[in-house]
PDB file of N, CA and C in Angstrom:
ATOM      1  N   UNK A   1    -127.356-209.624  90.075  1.00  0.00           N
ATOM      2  CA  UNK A   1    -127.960-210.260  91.233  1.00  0.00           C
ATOM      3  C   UNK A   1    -128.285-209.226  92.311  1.00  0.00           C
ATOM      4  N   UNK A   2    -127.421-208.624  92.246  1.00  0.00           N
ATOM      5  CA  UNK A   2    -127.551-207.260  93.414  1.00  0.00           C
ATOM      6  C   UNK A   2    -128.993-206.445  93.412  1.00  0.00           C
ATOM      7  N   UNK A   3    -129.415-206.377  91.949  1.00  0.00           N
ATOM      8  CA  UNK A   3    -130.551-205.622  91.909  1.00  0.00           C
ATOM      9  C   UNK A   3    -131.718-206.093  92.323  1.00  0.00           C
ATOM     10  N   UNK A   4    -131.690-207.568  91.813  1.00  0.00           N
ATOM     11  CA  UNK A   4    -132.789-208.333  92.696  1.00  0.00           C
ATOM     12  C   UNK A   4    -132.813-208.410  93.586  1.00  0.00           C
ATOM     13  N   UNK A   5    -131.841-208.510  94.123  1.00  0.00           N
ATOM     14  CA  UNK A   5    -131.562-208.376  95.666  1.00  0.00           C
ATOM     15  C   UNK A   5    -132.211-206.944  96.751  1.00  0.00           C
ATOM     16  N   UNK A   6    -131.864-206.282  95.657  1.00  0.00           N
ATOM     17  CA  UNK A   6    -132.621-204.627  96.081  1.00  0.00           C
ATOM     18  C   UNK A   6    -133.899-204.834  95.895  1.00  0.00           C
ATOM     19  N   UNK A   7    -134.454-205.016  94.569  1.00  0.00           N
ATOM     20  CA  UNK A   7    -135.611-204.787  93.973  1.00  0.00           C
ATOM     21  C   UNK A   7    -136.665-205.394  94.931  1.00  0.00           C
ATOM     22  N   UNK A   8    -136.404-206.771  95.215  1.00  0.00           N
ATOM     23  CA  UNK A   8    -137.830-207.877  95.499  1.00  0.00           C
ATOM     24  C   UNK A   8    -138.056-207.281  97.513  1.00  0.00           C
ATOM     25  N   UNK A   9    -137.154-207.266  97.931  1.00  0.00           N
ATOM     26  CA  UNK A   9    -137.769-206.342  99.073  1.00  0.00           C
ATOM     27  C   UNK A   9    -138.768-204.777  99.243  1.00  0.00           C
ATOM     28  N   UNK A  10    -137.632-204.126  98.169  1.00  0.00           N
ATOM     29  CA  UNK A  10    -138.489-202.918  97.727  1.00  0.00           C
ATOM     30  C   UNK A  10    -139.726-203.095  97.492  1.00  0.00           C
ATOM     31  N   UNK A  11    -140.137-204.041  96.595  1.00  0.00           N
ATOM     32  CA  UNK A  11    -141.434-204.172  96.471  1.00  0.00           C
ATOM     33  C   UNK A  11    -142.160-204.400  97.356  1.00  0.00           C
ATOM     34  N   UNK A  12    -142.172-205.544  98.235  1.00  0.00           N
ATOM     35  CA  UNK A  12    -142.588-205.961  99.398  1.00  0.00           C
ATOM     36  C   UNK A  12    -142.928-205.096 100.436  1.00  0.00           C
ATOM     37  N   UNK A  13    -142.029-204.039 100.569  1.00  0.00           N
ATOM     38  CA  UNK A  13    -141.890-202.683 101.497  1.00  0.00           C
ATOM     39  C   UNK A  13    -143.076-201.590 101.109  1.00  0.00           C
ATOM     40  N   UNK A  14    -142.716-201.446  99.875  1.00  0.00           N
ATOM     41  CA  UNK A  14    -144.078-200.865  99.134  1.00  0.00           C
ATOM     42  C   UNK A  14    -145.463-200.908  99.190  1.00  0.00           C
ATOM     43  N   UNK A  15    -145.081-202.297  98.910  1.00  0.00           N
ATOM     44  CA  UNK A  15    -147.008-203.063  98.601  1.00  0.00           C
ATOM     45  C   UNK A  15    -147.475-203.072  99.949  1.00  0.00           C
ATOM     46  N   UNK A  16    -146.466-203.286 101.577  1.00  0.00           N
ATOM     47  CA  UNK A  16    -146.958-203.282 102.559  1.00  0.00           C
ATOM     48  C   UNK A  16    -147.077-202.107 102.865  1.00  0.00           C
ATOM     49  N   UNK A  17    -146.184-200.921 103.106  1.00  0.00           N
ATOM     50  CA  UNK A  17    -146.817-199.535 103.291  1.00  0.00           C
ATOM     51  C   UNK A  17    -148.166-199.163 102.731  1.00  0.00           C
ATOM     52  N   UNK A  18    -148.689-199.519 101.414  1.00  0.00           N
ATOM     53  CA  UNK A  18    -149.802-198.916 101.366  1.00  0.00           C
ATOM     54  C   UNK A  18    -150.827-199.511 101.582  1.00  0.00           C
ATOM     55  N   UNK A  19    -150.894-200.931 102.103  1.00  0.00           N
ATOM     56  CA  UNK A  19    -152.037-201.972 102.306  1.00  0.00           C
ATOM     57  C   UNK A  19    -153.289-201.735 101.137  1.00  0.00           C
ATOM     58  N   UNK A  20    -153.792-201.514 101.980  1.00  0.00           N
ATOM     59  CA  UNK A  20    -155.714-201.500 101.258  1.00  0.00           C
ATOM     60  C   UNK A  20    -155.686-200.693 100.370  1.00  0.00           C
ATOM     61  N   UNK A  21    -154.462-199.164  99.997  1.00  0.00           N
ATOM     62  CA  UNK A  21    -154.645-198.865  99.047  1.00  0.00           C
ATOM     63  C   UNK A  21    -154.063-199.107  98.027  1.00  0.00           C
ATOM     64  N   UNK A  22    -153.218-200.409  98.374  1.00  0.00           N
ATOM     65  CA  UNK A  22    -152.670-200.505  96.670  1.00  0.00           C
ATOM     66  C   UNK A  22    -153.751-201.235  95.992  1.00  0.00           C
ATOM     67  N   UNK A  23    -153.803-200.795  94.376  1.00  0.00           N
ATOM     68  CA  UNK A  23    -154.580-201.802  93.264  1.00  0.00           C
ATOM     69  C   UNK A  23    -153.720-201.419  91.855  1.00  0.00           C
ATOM     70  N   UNK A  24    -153.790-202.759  91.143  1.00  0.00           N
ATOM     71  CA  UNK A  24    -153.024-202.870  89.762  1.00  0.00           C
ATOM     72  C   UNK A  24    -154.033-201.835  88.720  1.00  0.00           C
ATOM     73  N   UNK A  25    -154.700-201.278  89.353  1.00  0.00           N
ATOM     74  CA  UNK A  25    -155.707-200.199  88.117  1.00  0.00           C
ATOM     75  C   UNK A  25    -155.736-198.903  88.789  1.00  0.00           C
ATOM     76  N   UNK A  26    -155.512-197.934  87.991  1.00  0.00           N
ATOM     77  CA  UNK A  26    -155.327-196.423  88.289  1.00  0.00           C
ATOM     78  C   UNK A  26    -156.202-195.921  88.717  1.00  0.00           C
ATOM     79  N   UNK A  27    -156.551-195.904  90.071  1.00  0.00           N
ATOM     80  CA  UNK A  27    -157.606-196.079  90.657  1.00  0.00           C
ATOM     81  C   UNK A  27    -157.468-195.050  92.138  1.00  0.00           C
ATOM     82  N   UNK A  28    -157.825-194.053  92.540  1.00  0.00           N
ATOM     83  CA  UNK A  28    -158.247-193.797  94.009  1.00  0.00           C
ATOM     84  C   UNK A  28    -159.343-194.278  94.603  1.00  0.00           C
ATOM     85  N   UNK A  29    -158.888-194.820  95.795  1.00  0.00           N
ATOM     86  CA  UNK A  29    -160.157-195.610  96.188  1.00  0.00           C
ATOM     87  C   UNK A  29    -160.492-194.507  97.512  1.00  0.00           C
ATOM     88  N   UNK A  30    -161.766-194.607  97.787  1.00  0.00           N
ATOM     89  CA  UNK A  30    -162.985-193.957  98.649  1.00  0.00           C
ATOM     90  C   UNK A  30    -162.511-194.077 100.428  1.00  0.00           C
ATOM     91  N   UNK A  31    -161.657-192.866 100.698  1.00  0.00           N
ATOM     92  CA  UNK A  31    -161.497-192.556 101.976  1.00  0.00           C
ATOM     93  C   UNK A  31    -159.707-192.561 101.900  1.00  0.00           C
ATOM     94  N   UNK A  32    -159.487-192.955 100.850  1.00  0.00           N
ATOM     95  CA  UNK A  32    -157.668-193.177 100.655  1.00  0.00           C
ATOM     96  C   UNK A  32    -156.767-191.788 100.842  1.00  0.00           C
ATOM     97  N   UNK A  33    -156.012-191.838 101.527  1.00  0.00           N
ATOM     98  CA  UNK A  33    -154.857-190.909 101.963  1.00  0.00           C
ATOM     99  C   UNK A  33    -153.778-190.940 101.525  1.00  0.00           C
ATOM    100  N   UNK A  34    -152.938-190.049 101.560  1.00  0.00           N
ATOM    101  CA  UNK A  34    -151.712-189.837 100.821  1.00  0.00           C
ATOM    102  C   UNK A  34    -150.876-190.560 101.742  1.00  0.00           C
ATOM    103  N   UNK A  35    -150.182-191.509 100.985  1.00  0.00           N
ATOM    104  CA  UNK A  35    -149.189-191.850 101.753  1.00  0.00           C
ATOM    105  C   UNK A  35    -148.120-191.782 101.489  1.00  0.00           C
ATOM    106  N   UNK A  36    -147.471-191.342 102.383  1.00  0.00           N
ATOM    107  CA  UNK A  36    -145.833-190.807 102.199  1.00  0.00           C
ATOM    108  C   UNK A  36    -144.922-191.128 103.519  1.00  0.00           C
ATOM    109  N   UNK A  37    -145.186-192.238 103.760  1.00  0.00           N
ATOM    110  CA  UNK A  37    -143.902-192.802 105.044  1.00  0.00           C
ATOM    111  C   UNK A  37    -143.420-194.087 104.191  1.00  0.00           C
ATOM    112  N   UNK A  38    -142.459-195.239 105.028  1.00  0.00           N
ATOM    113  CA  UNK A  38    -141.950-196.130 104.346  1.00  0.00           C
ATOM    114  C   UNK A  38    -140.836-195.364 102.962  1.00  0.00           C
ATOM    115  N   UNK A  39    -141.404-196.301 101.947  1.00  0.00           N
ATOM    116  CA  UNK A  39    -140.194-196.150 100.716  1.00  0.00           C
ATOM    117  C   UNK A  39    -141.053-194.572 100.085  1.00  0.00           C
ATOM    118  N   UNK A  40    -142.123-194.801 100.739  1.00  0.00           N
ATOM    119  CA  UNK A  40    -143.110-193.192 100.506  1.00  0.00           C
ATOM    120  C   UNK A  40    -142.324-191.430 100.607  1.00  0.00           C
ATOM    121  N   UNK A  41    -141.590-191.863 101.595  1.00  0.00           N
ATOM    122  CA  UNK A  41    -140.927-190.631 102.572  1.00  0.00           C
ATOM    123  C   UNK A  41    -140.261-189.994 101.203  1.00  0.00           C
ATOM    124  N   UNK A  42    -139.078-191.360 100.568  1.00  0.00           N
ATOM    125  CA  UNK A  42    -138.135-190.402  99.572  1.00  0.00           C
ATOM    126  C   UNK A  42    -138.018-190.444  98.221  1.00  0.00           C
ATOM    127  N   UNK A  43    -139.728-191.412  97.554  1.00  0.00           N
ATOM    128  CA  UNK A  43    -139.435-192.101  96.416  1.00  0.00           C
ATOM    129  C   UNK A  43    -141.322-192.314  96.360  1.00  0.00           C
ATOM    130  N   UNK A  44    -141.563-191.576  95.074  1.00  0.00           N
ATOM    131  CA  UNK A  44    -143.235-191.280  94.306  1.00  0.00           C
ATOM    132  C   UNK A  44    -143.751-192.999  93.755  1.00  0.00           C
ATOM    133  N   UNK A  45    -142.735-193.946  93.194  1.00  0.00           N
ATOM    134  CA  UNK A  45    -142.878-194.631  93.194  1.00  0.00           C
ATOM    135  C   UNK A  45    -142.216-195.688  93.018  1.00  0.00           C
ATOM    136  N   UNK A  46    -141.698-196.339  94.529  1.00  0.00           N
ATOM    137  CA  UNK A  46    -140.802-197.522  94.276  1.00  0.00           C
ATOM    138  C   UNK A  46    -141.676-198.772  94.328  1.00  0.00           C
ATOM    139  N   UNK A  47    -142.351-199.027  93.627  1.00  0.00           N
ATOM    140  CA  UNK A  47    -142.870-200.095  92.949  1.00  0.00           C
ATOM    141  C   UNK A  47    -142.314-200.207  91.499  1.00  0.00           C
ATOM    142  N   UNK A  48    -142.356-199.131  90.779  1.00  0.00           N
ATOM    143  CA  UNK A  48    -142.059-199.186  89.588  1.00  0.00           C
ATOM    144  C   UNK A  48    -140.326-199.123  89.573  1.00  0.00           C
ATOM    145  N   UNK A  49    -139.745-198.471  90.712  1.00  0.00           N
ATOM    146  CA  UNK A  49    -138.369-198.600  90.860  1.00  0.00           C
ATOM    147  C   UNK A  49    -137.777-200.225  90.616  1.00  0.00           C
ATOM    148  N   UNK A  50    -138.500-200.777  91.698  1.00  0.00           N
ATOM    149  CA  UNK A  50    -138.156-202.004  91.913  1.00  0.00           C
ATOM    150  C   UNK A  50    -138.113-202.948  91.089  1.00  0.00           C
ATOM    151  N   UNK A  51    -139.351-202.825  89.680  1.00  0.00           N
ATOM    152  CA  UNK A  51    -139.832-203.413  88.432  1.00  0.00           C
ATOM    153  C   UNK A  51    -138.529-202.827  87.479  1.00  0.00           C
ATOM    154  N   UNK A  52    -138.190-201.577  87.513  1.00  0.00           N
ATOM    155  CA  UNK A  52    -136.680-201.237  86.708  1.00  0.00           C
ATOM    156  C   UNK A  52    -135.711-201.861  87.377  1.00  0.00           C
ATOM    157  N   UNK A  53    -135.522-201.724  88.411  1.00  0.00           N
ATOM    158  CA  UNK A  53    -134.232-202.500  88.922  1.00  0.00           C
ATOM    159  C   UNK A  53    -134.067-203.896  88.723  1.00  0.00           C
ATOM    160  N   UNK A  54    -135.159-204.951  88.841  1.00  0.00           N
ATOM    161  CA  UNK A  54    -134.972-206.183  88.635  1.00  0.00           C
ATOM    162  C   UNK A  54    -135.071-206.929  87.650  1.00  0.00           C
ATOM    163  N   UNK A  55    -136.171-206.076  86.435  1.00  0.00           N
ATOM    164  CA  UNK A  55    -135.673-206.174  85.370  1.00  0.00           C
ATOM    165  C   UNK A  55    -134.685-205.790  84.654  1.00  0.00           C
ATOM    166  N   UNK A  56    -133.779-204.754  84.920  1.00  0.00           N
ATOM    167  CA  UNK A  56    -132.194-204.416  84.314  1.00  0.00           C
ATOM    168  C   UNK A  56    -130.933-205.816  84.996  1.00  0.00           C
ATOM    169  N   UNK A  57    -131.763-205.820  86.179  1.00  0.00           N
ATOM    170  CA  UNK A  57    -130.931-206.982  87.047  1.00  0.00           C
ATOM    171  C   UNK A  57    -130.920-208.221  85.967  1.00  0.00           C
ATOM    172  N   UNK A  58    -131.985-208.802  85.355  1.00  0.00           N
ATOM    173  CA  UNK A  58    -132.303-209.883  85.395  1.00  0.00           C
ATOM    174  C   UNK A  58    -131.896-209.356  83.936  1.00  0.00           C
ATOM    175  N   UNK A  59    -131.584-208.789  82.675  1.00  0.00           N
ATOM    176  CA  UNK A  59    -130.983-208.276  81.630  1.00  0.00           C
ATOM    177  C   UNK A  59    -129.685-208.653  81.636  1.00  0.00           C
ATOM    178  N   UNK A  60    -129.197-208.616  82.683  1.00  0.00           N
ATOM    179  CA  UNK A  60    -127.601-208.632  82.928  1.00  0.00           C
ATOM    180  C   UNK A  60    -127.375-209.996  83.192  1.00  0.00           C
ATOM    181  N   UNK A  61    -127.677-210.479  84.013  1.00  0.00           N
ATOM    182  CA  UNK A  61    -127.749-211.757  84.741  1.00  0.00           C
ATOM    183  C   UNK A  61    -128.004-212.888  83.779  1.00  0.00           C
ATOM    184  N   UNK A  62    -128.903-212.246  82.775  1.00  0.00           N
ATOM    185  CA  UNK A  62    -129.256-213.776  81.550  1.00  0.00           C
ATOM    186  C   UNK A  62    -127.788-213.587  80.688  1.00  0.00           C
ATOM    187  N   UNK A  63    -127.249-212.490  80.468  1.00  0.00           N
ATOM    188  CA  UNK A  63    -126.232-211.617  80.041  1.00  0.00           C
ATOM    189  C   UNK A  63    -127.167-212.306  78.323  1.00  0.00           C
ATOM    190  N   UNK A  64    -128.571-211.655  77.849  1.00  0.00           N
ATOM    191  CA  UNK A  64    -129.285-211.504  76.957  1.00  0.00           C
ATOM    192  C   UNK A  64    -129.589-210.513  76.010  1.00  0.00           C
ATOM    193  N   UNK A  65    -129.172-210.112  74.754  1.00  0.00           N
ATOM    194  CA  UNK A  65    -130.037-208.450  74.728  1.00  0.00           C
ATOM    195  C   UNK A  65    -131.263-208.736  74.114  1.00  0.00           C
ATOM    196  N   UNK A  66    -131.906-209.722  74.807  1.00  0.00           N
ATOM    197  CA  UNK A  66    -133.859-209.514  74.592  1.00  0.00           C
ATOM    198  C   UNK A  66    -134.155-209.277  75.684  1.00  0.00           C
ATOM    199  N   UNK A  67    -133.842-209.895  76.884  1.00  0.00           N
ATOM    200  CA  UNK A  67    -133.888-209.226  77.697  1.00  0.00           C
ATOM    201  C   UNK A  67    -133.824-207.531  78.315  1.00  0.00           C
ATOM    202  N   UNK A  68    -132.538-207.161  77.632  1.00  0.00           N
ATOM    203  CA  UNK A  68    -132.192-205.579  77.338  1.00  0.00           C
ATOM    204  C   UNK A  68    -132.990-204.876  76.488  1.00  0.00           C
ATOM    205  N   UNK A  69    -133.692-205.396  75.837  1.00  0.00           N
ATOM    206  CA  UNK A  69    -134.624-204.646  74.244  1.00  0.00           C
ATOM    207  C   UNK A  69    -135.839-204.464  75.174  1.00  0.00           C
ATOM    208  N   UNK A  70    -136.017-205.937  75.924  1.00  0.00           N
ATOM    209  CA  UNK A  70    -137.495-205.550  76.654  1.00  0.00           C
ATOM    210  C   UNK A  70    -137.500-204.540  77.813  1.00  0.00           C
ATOM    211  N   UNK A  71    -136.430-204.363  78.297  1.00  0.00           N
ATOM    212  CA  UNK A  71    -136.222-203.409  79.542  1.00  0.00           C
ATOM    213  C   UNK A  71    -136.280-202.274  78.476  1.00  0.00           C
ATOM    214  N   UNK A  72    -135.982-202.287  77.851  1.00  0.00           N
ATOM    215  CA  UNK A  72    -135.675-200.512  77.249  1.00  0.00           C
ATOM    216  C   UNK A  72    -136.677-200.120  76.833  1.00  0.00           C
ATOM    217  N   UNK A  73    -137.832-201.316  75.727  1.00  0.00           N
ATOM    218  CA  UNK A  73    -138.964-201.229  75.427  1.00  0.00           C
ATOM    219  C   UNK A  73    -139.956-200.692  76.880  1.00  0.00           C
ATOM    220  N   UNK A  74    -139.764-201.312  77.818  1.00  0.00           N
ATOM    221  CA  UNK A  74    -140.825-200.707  78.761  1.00  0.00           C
ATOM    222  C   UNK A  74    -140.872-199.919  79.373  1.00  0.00           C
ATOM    223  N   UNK A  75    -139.797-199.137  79.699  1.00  0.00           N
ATOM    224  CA  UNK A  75    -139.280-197.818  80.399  1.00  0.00           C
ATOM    225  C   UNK A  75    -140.384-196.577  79.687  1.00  0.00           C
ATOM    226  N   UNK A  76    -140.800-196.522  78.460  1.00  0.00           N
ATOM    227  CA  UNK A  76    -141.474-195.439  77.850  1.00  0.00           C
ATOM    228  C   UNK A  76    -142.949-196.137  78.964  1.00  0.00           C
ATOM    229  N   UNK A  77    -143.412-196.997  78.813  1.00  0.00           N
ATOM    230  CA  UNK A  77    -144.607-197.492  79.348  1.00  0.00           C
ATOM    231  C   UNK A  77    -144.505-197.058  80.761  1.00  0.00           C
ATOM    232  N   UNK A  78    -143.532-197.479  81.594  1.00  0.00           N
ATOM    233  CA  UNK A  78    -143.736-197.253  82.724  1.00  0.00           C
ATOM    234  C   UNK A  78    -143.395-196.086  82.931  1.00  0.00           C
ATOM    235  N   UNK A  79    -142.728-194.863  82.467  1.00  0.00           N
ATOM    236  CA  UNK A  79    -142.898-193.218  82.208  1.00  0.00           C
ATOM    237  C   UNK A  79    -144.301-192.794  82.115  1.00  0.00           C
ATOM    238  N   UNK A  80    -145.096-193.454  81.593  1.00  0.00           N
ATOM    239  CA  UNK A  80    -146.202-193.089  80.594  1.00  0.00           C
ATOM    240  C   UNK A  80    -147.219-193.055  81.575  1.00  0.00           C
ATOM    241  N   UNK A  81    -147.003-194.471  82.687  1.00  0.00           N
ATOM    242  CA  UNK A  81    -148.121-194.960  83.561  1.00  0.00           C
ATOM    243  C   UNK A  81    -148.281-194.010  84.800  1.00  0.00           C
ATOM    244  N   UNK A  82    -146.557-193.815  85.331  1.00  0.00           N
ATOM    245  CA  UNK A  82    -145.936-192.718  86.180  1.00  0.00           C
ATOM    246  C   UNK A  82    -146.861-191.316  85.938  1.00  0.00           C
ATOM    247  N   UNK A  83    -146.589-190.924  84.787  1.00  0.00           N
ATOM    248  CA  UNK A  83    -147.181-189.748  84.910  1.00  0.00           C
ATOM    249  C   UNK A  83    -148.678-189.080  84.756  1.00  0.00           C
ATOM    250  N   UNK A  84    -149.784-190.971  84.122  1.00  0.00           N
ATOM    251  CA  UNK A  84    -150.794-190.553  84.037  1.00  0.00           C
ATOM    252  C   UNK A  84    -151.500-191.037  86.152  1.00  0.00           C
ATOM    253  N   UNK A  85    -150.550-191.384  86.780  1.00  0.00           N
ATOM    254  CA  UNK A  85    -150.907-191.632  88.158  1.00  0.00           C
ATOM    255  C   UNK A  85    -150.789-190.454  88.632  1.00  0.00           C
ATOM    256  N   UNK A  86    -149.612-189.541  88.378  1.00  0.00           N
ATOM    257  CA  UNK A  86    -149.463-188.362  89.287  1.00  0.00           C
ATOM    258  C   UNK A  86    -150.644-187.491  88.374  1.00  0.00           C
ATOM    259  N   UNK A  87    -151.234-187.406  87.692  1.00  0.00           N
ATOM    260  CA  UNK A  87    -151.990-186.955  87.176  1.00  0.00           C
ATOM    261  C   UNK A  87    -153.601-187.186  88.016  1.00  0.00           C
ATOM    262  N   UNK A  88    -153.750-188.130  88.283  1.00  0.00           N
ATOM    263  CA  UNK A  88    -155.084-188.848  88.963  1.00  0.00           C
ATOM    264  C   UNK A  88    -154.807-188.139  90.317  1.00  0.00           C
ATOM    265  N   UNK A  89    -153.561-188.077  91.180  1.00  0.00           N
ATOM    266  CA  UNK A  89    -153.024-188.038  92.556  1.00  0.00           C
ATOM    267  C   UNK A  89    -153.178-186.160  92.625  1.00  0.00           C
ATOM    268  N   UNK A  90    -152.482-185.574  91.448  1.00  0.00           N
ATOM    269  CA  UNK A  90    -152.801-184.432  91.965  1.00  0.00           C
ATOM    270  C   UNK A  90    -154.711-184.112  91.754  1.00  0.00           C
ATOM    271  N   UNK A  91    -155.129-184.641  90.838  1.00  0.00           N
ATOM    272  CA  UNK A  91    -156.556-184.142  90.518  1.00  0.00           C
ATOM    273  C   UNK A  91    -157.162-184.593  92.079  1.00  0.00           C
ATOM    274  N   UNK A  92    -156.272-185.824  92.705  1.00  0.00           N
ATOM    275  CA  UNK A  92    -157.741-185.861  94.131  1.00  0.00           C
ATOM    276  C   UNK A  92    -157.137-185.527  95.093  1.00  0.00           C
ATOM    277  N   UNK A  93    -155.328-185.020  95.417  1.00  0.00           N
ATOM    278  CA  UNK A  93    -154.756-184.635  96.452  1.00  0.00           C
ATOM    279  C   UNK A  93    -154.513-182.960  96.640  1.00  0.00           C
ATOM    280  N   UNK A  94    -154.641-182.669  94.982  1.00  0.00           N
ATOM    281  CA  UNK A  94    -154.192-181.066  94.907  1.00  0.00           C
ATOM    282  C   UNK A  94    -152.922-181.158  95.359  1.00  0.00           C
ATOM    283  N   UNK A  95    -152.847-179.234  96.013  1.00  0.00           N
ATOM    284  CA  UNK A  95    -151.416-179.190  96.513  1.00  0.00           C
ATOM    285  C   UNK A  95    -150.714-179.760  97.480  1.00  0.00           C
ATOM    286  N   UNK A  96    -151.450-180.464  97.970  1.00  0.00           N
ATOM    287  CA  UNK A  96    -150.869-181.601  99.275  1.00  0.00           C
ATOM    288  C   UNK A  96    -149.869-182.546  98.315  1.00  0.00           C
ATOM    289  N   UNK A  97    -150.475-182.970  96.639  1.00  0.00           N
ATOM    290  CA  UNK A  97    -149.554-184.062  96.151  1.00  0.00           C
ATOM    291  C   UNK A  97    -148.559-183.461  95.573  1.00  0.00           C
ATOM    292  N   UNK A  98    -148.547-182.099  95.054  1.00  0.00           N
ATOM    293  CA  UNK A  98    -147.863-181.613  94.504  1.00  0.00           C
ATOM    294  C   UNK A  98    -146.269-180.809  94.998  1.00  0.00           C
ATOM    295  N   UNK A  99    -146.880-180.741  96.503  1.00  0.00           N
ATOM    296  CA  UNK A  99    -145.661-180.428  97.829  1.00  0.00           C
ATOM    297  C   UNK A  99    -145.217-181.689  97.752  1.00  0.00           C
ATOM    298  N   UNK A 100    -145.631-182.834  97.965  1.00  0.00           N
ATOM    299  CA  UNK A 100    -144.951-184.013  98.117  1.00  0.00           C
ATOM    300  C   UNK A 100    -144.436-184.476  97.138  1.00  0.00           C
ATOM    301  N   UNK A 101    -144.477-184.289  95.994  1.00  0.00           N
ATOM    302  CA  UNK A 101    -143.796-184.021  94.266  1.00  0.00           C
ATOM    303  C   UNK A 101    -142.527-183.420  94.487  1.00  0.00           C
ATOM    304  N   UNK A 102    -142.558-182.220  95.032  1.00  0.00           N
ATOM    305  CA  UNK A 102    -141.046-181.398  95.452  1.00  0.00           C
ATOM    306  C   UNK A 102    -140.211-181.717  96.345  1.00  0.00           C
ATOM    307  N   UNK A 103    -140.915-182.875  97.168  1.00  0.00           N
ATOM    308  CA  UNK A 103    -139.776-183.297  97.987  1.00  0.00           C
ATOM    309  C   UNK A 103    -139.409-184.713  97.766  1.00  0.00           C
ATOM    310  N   UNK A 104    -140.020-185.593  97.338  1.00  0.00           N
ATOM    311  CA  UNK A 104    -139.303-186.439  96.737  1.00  0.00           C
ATOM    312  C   UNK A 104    -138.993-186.708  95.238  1.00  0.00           C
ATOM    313  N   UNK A 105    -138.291-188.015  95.468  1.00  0.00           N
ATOM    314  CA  UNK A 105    -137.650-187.981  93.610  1.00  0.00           C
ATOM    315  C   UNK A 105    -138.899-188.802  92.896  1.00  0.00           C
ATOM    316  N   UNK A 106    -138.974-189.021  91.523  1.00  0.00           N
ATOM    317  CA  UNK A 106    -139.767-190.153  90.885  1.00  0.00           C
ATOM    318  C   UNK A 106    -139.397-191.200  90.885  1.00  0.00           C
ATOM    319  N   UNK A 107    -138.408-191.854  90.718  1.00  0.00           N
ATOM    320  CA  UNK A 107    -138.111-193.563  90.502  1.00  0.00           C
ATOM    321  C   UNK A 107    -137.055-193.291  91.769  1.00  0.00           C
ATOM    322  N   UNK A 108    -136.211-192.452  92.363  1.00  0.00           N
ATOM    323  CA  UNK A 108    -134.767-192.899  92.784  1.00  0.00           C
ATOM    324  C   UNK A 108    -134.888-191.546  93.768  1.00  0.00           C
ATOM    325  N   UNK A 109    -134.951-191.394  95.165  1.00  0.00           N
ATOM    326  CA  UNK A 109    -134.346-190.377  96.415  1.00  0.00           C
ATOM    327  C   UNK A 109    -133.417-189.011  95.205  1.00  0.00           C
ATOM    328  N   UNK A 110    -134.441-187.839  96.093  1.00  0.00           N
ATOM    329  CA  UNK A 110    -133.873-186.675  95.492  1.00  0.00           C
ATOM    330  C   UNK A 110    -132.542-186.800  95.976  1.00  0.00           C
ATOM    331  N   UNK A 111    -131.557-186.209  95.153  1.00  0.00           N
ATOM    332  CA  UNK A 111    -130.010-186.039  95.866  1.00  0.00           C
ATOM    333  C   UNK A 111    -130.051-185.149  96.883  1.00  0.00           C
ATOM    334  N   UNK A 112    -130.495-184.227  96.937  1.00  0.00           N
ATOM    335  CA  UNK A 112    -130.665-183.312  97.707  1.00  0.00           C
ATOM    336  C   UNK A 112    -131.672-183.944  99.190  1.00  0.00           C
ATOM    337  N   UNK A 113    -131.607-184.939  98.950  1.00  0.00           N
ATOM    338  CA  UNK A 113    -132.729-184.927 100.064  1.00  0.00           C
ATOM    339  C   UNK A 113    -132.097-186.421 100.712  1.00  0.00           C
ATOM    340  N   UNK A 114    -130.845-187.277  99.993  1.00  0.00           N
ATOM    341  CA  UNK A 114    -130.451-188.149 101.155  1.00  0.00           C
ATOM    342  C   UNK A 114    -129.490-187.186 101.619  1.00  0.00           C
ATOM    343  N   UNK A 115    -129.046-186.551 102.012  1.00  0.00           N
ATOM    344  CA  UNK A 115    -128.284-185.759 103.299  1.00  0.00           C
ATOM    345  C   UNK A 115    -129.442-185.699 104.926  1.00  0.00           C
ATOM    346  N   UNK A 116    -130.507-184.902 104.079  1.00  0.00           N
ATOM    347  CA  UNK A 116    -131.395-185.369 105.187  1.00  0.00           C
ATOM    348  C   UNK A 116    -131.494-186.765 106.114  1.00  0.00           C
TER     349      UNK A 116
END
């Protein structure tokens, strides 16, 4: 329950930090900026965080392992999606996305960087 509990705000936090530029297709849209405040600041993508967290949540919670088969099944997918985005992000941000690569984590806050 806890994770949902995490997860469904996360998302919400997300989808509102980037307004106009979020879209469900791998897509840069025309005048779009890097954004990196909000869940932006310490985490590349907590959208997809939030989609692991509440689906592992909701794995547990049915206490199912189809549930668990499908979480495990999609983790390669959402790896897959992760890295063909940072792929699109550095081709239109360059080294601006790629500094912002080094300072935050991919799914979860660098360790090094909640002390900050």
């Amino acid at each position: 329950m806890v994770l949902g509990i995490v997860a469904v705000p996360l998302v919400w936090w997300a989808h509102r930090t980037l307004g106009e530029s979020f879209s469900y297709a791998l897509e840069v849209k025309e005048e779009q900026r890097l954004i990196t405040s909000g869940p932006y600041a310490k985490v590349r993508h907590p959208v997809y965080t939030s989609h692991v967290l509440f689906n592992f949540g909701l794995a547990l919670v049915a206490s199912n392992w189809i549930f668990l088969l499908i979480w495990a099944v999609g983790i390669p997918f959402t790896y897959h999606r992760m890295f063909s985005e940072e792929k699109m992000m550095i081709q239109e941000f360059g080294d601006e996305y790629v500094t912002y690569m080094k300072q935050t984590g991919r799914l979860f806050p660098r360790l090094d960087s909640i002390s900050e």
